[in-house]
PDB file of N, CA and C in Angstrom:
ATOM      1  N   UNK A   1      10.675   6.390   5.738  1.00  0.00           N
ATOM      2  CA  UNK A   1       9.231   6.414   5.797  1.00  0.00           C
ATOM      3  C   UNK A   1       8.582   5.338   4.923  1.00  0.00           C
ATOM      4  N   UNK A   2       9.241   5.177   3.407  1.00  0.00           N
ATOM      5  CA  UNK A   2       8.763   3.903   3.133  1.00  0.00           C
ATOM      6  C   UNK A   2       8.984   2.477   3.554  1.00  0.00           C
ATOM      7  N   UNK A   3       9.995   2.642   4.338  1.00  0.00           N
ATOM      8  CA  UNK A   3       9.941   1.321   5.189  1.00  0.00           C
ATOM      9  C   UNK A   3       8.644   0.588   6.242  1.00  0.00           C
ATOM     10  N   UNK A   4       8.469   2.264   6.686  1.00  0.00           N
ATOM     11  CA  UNK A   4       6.922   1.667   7.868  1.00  0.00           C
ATOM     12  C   UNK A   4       5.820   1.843   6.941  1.00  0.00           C
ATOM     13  N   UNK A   5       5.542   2.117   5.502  1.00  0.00           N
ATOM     14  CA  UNK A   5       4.505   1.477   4.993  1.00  0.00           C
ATOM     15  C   UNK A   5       4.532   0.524   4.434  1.00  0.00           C
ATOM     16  N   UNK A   6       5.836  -0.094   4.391  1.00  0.00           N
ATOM     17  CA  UNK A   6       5.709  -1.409   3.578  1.00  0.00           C
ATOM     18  C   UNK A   6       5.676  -2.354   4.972  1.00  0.00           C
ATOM     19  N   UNK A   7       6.227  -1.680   6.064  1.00  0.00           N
ATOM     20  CA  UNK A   7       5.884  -2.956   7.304  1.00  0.00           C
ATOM     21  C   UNK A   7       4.205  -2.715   8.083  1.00  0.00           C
ATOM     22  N   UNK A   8       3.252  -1.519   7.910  1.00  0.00           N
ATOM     23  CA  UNK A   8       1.857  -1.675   7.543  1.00  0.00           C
ATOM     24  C   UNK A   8       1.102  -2.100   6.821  1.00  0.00           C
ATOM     25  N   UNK A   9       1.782  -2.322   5.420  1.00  0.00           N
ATOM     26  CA  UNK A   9       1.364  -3.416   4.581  1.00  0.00           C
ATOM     27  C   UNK A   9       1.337  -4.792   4.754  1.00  0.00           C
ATOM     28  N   UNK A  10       2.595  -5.216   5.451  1.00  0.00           N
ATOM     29  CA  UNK A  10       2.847  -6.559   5.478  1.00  0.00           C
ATOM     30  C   UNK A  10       2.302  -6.966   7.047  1.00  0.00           C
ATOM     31  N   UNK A  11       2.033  -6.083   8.099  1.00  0.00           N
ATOM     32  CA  UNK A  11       0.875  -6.592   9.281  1.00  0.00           C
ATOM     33  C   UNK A  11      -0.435  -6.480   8.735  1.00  0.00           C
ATOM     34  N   UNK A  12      -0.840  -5.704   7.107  1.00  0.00           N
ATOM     35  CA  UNK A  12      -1.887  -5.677   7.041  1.00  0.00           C
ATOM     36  C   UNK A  12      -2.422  -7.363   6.133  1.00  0.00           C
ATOM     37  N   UNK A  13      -1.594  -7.833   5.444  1.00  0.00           N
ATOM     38  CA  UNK A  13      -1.266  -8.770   4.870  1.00  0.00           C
ATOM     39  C   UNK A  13      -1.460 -10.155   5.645  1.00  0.00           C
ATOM     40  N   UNK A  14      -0.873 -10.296   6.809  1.00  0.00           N
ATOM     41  CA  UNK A  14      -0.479 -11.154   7.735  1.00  0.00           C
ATOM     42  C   UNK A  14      -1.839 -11.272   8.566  1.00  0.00           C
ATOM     43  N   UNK A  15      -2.745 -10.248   8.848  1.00  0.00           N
ATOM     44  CA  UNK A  15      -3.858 -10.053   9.450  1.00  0.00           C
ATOM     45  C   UNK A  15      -5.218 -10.697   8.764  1.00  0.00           C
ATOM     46  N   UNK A  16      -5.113 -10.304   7.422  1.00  0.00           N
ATOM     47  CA  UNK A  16      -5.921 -10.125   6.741  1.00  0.00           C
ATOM     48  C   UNK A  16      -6.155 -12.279   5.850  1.00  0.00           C
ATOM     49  N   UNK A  17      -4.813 -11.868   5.553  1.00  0.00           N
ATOM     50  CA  UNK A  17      -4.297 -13.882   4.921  1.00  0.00           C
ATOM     51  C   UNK A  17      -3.379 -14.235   5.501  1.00  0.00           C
ATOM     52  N   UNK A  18      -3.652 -14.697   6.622  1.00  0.00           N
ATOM     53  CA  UNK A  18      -3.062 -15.162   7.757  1.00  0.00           C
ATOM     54  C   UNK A  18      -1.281 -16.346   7.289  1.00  0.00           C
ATOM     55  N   UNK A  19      -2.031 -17.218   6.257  1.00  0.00           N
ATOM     56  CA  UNK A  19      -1.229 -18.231   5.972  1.00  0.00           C
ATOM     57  C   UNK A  19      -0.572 -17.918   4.764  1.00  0.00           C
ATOM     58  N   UNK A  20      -0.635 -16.476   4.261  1.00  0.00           N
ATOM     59  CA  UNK A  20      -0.435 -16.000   2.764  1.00  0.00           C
ATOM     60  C   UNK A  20       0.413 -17.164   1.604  1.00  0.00           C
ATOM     61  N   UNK A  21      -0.515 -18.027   1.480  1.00  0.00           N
ATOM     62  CA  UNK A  21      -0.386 -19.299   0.051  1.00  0.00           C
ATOM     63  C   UNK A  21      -1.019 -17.997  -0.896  1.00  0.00           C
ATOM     64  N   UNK A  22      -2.083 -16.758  -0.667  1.00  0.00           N
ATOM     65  CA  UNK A  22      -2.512 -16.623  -1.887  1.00  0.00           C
ATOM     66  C   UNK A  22      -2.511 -15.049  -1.851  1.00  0.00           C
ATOM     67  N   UNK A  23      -2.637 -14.130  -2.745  1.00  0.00           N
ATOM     68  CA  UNK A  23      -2.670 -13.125  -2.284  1.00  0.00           C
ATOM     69  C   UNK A  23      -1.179 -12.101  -2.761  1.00  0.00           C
ATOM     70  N   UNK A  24      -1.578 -10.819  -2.943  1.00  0.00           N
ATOM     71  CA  UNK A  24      -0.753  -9.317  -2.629  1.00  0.00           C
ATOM     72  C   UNK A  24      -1.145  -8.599  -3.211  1.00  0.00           C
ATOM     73  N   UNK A  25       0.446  -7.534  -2.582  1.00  0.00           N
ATOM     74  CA  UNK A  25       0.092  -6.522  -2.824  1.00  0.00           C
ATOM     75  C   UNK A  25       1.205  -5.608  -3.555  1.00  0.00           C
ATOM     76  N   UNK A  26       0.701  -4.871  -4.378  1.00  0.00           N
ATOM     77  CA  UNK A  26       1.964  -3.837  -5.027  1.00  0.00           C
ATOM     78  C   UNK A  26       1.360  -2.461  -4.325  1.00  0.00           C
ATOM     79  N   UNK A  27       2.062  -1.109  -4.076  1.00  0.00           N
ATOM     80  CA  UNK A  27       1.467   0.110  -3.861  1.00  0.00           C
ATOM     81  C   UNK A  27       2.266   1.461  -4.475  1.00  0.00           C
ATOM     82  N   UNK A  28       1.787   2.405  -4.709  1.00  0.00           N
ATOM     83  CA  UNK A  28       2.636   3.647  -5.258  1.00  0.00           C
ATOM     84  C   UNK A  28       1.931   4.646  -3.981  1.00  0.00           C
ATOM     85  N   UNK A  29       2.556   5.329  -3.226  1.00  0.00           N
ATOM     86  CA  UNK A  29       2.787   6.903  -2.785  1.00  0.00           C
ATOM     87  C   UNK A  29       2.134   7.799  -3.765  1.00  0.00           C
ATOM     88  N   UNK A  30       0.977   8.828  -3.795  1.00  0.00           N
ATOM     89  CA  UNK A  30       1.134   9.591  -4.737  1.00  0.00           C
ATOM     90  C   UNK A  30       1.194  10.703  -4.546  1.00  0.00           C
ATOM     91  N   UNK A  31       1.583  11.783  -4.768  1.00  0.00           N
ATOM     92  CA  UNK A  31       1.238  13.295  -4.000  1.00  0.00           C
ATOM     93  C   UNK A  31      -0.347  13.958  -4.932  1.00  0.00           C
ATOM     94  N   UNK A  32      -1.137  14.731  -3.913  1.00  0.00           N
ATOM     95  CA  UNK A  32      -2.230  15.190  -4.449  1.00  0.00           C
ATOM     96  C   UNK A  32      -2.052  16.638  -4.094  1.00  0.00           C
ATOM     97  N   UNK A  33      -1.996  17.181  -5.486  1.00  0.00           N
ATOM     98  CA  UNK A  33      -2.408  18.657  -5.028  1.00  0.00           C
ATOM     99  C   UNK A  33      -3.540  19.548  -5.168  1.00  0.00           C
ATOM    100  N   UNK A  34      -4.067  20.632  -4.716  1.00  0.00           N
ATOM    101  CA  UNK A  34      -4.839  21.816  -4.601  1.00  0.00           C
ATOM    102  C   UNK A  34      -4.538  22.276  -6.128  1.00  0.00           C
ATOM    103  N   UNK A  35      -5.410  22.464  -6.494  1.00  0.00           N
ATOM    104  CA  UNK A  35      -5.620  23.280  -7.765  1.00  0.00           C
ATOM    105  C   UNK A  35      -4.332  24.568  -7.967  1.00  0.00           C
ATOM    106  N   UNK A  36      -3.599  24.681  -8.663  1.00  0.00           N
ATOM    107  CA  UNK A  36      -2.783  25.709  -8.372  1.00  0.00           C
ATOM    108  C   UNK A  36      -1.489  26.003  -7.557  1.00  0.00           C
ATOM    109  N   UNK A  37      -1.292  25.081  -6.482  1.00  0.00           N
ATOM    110  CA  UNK A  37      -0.158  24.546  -5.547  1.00  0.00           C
ATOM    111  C   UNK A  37       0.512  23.932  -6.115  1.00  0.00           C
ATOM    112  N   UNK A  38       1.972  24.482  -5.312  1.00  0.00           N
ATOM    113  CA  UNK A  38       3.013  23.671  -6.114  1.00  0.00           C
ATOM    114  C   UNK A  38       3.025  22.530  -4.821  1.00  0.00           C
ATOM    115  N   UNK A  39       2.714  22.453  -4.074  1.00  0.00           N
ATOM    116  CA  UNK A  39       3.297  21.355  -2.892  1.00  0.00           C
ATOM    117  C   UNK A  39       2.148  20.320  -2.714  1.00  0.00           C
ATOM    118  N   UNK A  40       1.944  19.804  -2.366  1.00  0.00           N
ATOM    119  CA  UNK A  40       1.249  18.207  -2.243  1.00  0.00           C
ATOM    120  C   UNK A  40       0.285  19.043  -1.237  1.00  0.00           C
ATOM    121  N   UNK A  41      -0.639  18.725  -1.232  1.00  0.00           N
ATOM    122  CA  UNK A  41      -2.093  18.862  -0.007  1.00  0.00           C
ATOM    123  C   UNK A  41      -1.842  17.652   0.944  1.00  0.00           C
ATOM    124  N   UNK A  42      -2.195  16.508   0.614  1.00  0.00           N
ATOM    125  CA  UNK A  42      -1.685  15.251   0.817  1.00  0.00           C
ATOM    126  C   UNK A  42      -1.447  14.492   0.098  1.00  0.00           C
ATOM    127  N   UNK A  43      -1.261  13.089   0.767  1.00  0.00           N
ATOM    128  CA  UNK A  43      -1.014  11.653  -0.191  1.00  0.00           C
ATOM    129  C   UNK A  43      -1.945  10.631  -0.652  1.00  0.00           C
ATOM    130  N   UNK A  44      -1.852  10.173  -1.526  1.00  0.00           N
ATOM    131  CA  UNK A  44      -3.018   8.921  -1.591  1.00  0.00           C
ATOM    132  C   UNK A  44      -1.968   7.121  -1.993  1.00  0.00           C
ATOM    133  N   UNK A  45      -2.787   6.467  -1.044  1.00  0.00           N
ATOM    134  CA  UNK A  45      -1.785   5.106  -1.673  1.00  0.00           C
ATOM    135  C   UNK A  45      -3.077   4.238  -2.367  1.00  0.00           C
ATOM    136  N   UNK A  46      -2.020   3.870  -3.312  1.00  0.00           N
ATOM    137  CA  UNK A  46      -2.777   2.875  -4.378  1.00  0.00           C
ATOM    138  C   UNK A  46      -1.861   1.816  -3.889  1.00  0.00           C
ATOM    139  N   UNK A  47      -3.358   1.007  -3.652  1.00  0.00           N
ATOM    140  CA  UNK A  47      -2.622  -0.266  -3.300  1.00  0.00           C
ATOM    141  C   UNK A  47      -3.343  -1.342  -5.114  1.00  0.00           C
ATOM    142  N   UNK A  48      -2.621  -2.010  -5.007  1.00  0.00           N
ATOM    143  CA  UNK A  48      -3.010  -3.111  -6.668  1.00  0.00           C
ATOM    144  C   UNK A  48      -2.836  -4.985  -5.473  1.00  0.00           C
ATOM    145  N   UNK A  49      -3.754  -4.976  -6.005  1.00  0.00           N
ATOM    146  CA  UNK A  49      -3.797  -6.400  -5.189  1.00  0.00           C
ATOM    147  C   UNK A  49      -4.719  -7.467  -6.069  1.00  0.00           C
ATOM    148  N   UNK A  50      -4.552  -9.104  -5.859  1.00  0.00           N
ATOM    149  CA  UNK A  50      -5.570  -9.617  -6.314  1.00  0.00           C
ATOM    150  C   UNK A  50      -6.294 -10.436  -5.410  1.00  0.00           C
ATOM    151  N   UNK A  51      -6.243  -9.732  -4.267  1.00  0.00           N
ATOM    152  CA  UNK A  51      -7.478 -10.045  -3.315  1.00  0.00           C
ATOM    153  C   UNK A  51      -7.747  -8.785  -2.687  1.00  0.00           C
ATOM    154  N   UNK A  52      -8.710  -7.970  -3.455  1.00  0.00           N
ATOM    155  CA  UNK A  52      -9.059  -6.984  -2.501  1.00  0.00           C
ATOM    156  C   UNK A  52     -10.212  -6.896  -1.175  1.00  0.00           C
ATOM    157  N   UNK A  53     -11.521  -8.274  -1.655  1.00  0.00           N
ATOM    158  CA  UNK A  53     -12.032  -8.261  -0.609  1.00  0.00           C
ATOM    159  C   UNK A  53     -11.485  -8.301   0.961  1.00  0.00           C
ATOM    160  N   UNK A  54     -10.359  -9.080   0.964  1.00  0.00           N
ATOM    161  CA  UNK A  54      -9.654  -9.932   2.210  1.00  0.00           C
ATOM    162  C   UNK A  54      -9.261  -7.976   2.782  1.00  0.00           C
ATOM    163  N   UNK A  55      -8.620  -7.059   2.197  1.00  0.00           N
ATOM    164  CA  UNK A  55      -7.617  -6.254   3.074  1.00  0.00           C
ATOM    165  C   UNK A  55      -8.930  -4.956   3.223  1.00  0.00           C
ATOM    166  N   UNK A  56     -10.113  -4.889   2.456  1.00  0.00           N
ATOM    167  CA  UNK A  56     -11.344  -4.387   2.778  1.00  0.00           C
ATOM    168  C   UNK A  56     -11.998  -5.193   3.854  1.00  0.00           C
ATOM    169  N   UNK A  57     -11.966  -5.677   4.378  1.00  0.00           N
ATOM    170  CA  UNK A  57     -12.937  -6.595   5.344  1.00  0.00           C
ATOM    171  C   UNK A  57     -14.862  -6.113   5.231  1.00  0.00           C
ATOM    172  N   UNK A  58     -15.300  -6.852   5.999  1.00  0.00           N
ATOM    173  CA  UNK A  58     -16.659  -6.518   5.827  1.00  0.00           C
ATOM    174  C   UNK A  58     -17.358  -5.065   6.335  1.00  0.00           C
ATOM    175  N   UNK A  59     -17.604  -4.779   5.578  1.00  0.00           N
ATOM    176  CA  UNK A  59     -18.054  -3.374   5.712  1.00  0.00           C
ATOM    177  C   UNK A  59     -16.779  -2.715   5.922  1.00  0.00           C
ATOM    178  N   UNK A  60     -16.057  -2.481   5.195  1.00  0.00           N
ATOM    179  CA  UNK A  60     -14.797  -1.662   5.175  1.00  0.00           C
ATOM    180  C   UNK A  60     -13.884  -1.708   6.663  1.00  0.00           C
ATOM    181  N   UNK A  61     -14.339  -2.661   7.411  1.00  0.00           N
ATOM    182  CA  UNK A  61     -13.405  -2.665   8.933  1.00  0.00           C
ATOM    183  C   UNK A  61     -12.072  -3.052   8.605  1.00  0.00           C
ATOM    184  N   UNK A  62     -11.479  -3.263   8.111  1.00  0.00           N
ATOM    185  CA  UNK A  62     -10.324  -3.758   7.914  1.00  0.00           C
ATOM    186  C   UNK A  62      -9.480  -2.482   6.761  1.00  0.00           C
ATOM    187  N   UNK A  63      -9.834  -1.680   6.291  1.00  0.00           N
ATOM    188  CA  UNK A  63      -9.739  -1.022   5.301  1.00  0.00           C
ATOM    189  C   UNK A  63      -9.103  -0.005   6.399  1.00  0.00           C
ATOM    190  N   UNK A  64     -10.820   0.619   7.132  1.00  0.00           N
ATOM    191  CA  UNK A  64     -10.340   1.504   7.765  1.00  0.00           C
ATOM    192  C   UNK A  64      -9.301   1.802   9.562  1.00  0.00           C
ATOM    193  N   UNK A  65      -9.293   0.333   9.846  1.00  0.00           N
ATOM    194  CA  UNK A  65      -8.713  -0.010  11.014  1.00  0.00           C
ATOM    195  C   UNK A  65      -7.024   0.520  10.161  1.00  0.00           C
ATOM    196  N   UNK A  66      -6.680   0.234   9.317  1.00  0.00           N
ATOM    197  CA  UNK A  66      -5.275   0.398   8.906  1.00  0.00           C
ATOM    198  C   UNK A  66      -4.862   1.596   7.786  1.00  0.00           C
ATOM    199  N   UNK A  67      -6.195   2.525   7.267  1.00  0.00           N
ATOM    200  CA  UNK A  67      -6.210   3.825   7.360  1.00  0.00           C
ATOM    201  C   UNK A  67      -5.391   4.497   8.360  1.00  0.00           C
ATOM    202  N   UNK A  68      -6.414   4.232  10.208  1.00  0.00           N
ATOM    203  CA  UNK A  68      -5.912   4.966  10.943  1.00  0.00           C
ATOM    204  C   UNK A  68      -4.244   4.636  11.149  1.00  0.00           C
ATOM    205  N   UNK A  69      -3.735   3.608  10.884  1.00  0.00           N
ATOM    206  CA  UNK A  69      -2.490   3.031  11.117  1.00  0.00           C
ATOM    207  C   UNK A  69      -1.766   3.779  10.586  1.00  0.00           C
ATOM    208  N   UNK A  70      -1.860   4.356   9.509  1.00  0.00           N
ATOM    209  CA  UNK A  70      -1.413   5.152   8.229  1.00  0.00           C
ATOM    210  C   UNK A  70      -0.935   6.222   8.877  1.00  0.00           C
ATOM    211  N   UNK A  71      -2.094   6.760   9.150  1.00  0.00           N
ATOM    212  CA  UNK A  71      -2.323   8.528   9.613  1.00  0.00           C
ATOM    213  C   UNK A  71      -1.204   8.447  10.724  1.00  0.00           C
ATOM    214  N   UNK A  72      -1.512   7.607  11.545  1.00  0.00           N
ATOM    215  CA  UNK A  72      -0.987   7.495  13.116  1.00  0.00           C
ATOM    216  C   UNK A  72       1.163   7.586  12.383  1.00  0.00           C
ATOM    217  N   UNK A  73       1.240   6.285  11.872  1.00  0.00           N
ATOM    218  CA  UNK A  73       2.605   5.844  11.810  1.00  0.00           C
ATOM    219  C   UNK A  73       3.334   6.332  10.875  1.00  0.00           C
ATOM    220  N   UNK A  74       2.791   6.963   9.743  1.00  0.00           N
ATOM    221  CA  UNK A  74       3.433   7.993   8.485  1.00  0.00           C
ATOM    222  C   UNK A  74       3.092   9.569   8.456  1.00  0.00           C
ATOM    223  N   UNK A  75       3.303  10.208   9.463  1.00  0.00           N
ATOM    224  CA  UNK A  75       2.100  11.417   9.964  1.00  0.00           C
ATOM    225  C   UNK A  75       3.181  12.326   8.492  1.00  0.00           C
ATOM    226  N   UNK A  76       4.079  12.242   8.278  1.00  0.00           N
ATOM    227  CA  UNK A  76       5.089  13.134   7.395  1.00  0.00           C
ATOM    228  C   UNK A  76       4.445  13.070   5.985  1.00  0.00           C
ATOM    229  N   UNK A  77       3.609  12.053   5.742  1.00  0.00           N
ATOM    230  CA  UNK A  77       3.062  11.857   4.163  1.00  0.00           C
ATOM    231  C   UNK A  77       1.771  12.325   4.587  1.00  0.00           C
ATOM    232  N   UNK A  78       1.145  12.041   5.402  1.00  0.00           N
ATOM    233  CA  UNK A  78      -0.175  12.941   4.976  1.00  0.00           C
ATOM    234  C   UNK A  78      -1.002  12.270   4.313  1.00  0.00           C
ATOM    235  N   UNK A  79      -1.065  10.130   4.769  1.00  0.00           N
ATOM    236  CA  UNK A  79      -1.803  10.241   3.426  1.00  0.00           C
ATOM    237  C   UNK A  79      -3.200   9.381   4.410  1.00  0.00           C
ATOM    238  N   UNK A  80      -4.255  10.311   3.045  1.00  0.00           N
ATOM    239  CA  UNK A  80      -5.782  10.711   3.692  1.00  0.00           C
ATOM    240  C   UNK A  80      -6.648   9.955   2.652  1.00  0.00           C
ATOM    241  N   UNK A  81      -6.204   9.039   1.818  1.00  0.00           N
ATOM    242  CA  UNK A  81      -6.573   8.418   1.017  1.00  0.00           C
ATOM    243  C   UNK A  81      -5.898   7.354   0.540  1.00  0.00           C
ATOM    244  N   UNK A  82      -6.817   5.978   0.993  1.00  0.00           N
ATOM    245  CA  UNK A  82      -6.217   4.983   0.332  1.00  0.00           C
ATOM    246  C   UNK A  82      -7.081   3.958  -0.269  1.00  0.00           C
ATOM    247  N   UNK A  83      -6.529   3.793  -1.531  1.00  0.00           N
ATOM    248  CA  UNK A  83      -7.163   3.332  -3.124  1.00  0.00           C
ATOM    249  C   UNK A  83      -6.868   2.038  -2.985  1.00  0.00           C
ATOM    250  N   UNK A  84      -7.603   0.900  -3.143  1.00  0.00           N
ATOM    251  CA  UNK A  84      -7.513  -0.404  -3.817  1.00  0.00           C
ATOM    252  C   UNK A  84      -7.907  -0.982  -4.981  1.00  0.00           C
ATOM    253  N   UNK A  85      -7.290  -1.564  -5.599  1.00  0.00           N
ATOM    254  CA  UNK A  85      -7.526  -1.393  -7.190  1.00  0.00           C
ATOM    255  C   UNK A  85      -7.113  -3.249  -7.543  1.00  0.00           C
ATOM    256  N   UNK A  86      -8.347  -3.608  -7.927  1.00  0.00           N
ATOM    257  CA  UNK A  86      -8.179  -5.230  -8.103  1.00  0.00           C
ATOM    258  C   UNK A  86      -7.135  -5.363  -9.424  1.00  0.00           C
ATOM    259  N   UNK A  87      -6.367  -6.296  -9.319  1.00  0.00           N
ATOM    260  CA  UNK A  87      -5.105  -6.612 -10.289  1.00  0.00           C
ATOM    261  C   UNK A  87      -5.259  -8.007 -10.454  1.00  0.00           C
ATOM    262  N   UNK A  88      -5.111  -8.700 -11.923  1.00  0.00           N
ATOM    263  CA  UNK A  88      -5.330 -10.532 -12.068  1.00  0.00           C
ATOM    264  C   UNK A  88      -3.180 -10.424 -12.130  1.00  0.00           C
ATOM    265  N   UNK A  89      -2.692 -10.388 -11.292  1.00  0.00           N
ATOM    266  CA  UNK A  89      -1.337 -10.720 -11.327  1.00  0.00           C
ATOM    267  C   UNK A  89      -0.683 -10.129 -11.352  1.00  0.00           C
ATOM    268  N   UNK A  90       0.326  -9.544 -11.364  1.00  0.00           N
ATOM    269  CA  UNK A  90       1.441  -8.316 -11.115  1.00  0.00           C
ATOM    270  C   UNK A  90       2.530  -8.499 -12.379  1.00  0.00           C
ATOM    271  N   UNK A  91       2.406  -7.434 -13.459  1.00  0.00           N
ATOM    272  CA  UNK A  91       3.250  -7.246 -13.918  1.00  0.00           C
ATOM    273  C   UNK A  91       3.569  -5.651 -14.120  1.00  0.00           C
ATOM    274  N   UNK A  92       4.943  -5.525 -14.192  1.00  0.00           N
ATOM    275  CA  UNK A  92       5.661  -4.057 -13.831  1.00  0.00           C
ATOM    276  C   UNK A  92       6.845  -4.324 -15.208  1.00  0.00           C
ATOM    277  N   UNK A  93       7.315  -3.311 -15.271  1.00  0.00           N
ATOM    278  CA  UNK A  93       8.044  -2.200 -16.102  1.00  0.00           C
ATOM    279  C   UNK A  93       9.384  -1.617 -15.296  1.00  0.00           C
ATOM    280  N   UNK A  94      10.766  -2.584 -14.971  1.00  0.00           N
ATOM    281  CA  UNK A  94      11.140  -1.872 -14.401  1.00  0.00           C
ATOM    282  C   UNK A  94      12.422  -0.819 -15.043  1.00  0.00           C
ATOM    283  N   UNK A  95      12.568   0.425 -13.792  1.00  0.00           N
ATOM    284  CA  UNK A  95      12.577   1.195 -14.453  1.00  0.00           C
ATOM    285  C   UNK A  95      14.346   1.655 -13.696  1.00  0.00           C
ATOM    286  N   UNK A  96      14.055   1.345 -12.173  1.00  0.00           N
ATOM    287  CA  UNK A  96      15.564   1.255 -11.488  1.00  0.00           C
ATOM    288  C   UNK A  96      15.895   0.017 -10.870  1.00  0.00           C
ATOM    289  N   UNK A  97      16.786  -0.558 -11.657  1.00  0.00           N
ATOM    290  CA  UNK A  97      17.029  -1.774 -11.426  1.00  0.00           C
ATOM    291  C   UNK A  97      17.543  -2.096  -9.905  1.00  0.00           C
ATOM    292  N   UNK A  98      18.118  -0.853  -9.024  1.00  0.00           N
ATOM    293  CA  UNK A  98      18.410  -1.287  -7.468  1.00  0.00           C
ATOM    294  C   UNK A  98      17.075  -1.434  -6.932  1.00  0.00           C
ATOM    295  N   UNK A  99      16.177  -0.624  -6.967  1.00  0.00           N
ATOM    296  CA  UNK A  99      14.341  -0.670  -6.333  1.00  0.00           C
ATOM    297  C   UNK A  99      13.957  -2.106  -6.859  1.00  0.00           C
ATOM    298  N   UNK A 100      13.586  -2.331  -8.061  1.00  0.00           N
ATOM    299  CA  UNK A 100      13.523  -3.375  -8.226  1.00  0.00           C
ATOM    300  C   UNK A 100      13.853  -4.522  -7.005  1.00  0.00           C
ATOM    301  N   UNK A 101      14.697  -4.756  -7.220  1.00  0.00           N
ATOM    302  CA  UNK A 101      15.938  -5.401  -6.696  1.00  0.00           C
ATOM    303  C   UNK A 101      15.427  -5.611  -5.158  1.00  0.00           C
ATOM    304  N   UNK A 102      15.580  -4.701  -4.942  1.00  0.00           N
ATOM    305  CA  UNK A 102      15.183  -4.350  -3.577  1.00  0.00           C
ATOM    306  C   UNK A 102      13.918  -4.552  -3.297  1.00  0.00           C
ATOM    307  N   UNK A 103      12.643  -4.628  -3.649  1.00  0.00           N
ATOM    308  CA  UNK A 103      11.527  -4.599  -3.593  1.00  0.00           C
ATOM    309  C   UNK A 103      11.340  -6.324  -3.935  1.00  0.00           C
ATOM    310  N   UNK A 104      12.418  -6.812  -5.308  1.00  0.00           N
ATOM    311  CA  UNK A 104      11.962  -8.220  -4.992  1.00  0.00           C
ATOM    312  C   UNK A 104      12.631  -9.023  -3.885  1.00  0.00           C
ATOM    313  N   UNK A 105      13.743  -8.467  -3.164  1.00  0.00           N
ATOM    314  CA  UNK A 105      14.285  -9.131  -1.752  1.00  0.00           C
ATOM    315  C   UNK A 105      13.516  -8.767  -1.028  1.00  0.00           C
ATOM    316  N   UNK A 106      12.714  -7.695  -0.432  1.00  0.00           N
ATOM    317  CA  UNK A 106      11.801  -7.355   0.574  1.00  0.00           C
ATOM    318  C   UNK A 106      10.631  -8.473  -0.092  1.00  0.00           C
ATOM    319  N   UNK A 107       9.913  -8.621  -0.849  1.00  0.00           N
ATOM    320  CA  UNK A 107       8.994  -9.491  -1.327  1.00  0.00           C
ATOM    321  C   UNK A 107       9.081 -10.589  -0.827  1.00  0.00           C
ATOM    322  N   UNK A 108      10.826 -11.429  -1.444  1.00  0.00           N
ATOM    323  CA  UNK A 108      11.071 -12.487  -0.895  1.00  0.00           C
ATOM    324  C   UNK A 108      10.983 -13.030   0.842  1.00  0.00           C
ATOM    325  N   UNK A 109      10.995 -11.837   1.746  1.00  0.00           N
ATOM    326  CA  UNK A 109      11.170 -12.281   2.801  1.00  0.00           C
ATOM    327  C   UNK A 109       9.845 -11.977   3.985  1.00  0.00           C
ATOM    328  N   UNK A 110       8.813 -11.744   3.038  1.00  0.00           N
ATOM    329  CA  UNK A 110       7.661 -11.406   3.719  1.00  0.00           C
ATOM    330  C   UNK A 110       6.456 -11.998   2.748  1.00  0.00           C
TER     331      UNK A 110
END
């Protein structure tokens, strides 16, 4: 399942900065719960980017065109909320060096 949000990310990417010289994105999965529940209500994704106007488009069309993408292509996460959060550059803390790893070869090839 995290595979088809990182390949909704990267058509959202490709759509959005066509020629990507500039631009990304990092994101976390989060679970949200109900007051009192032990199980997730739903999900919210935080996306960290340092172009957030470009993947908001004007008047949120671009935001919410790939919302529905979400709902439609990850129906198992549930996620009903998604956060963009302006970032001047990406630095991380890592913590499992295979993810890592993995996340900077997926990086590399998209």
């Amino acid at each position: 399942m995290i595979e088809d949000i990182y390949k909704i990310l990267n058509e959202w990417l490709r759509e959005t900065i066509p020629d990507y010289r500039f631009g990304g994105i990092a994101f976390n999965r989060r679970a949200v719960f109900n007051e009192g529940e032990r199980f997730p209500d739903h999900y919210a994704l935080d996306i960290y980017t340092d172009v957030p106007g470009f993947l908001i488009g004007k008047a949120g069309s671009v935001i919410d065109k790939y919302k529905k993408e979400l709902a439609e292509r990850v129906r198992s996460y549930n996620i009903t909320e998604v956060n963009i959060f302006e970032v001047n550059g990406f630095v991380f803390k890592p913590r499992d060096k295979k993810k890592v790893n993995k996340f900077l070869k997926w990086a590399r090839h998209h």
